[in-house]
Protein backbone atom coordinates (compact mmCIF):
# COMPACT_ATOMS: atom_id res chain seq x y z
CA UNK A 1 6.12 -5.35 3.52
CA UNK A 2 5.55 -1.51 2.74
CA UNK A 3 8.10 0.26 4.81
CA UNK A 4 8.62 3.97 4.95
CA UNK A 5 12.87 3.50 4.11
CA UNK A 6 11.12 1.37 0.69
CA UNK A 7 8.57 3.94 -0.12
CA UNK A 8 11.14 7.02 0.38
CA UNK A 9 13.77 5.58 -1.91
CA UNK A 10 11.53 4.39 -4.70
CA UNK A 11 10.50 8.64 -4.48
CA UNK A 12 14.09 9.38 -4.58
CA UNK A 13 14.72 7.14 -8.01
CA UNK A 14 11.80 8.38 -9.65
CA UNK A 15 12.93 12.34 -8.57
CA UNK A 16 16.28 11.11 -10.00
CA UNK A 17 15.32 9.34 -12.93
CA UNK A 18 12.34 11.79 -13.46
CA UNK A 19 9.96 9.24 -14.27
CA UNK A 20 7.34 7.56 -12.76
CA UNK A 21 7.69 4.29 -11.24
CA UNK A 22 5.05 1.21 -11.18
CA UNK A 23 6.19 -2.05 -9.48
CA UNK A 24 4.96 -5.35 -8.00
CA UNK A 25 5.85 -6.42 -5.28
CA UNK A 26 5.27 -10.52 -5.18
CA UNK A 27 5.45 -12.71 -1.98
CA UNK A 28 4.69 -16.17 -1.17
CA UNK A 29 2.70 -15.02 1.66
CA UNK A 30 0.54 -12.24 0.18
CA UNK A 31 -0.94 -11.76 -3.07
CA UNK A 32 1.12 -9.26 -5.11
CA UNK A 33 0.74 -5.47 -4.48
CA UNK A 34 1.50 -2.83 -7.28
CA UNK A 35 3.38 0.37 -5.93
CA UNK A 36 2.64 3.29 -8.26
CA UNK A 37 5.16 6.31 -7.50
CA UNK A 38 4.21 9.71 -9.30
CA UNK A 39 4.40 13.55 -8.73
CA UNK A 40 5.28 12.77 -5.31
CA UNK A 41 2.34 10.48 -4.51
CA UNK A 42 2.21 6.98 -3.45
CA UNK A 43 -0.77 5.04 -4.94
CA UNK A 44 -0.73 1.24 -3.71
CA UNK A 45 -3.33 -1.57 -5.55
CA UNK A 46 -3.88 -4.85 -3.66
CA UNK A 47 -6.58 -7.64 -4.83
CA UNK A 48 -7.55 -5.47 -7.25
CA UNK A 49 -8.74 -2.21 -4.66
CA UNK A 50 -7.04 0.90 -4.61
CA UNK A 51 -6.19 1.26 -1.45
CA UNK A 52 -3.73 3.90 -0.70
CA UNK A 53 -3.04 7.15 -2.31
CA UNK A 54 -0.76 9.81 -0.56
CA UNK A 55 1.69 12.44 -1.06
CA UNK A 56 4.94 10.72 0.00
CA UNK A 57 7.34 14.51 0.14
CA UNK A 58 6.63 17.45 0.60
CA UNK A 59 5.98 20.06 3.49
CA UNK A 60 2.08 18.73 3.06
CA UNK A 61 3.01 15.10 3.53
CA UNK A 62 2.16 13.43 6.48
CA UNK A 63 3.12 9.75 5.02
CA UNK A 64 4.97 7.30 7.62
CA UNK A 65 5.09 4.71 10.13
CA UNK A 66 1.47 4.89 10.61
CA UNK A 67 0.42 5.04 6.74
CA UNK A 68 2.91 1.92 6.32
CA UNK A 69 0.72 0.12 9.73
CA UNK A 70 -2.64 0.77 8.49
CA UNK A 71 -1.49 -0.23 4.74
CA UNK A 72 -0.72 -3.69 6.14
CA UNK A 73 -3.44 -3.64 8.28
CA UNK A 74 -5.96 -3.21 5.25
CA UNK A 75 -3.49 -6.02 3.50
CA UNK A 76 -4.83 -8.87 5.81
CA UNK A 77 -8.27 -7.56 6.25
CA UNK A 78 -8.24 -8.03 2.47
CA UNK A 79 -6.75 -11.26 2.19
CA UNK A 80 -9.26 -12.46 5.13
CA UNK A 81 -12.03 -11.20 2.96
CA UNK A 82 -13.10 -8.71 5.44
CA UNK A 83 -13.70 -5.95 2.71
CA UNK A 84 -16.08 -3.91 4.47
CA UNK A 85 -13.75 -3.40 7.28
CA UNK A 86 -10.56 -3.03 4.90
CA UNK A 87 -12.47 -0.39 2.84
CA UNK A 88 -12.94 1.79 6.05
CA UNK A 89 -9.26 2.29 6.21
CA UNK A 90 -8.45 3.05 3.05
CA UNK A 91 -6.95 6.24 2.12
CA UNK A 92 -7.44 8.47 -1.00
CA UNK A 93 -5.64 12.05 -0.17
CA UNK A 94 -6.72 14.13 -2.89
CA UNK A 95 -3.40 15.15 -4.61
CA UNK A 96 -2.17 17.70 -7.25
């Protein structure tokens, strides 16, 4: 559902538009998932945990194919109600 090509362009309109961008993304299969783009940084809300926060450009930014894995990963760990194990992947980079 999260793919890197989504996550890059939503950066490229906010750059553009030079505003942030919040969105939901809704699915039959999955409860929604709000995509927060700001300063760069990709913040991601699911079932009401903050999940993922993480510089998306940048010489710093390490965000890709693996970040968009373990996102979904912690998706169905969530919506299994495994929350312990779902918690120990999130990820909360520290950003400026």
């Amino acid at each position: 559902m999260i793919t890197v090509g989504l996550i890059k362009e939503l950066q490229f309109i906010s750059s553009s538009l030079k505003t942030p961008l919040l969105l939901t993304i809704a699915s039959t299969s999955f409860p929604n998932i709000t995509v927060q783009i700001e300063n760069e940084t990709l913040t991601l809300t699911y079932l009401g945990h903050l999940i993922w926060r993480e510089k998306v450009l940048g010489d710093s930014s390490f965000f890709g194919v693996e970040s968009c894995d373990t996102i979904a990963r912690i998706m169905v760990l969530l919506k299994n109600h495994q929350i312990n194990e779902a918690k120990e992947l999130f990820y909360l980079e520290e950003t400026t």
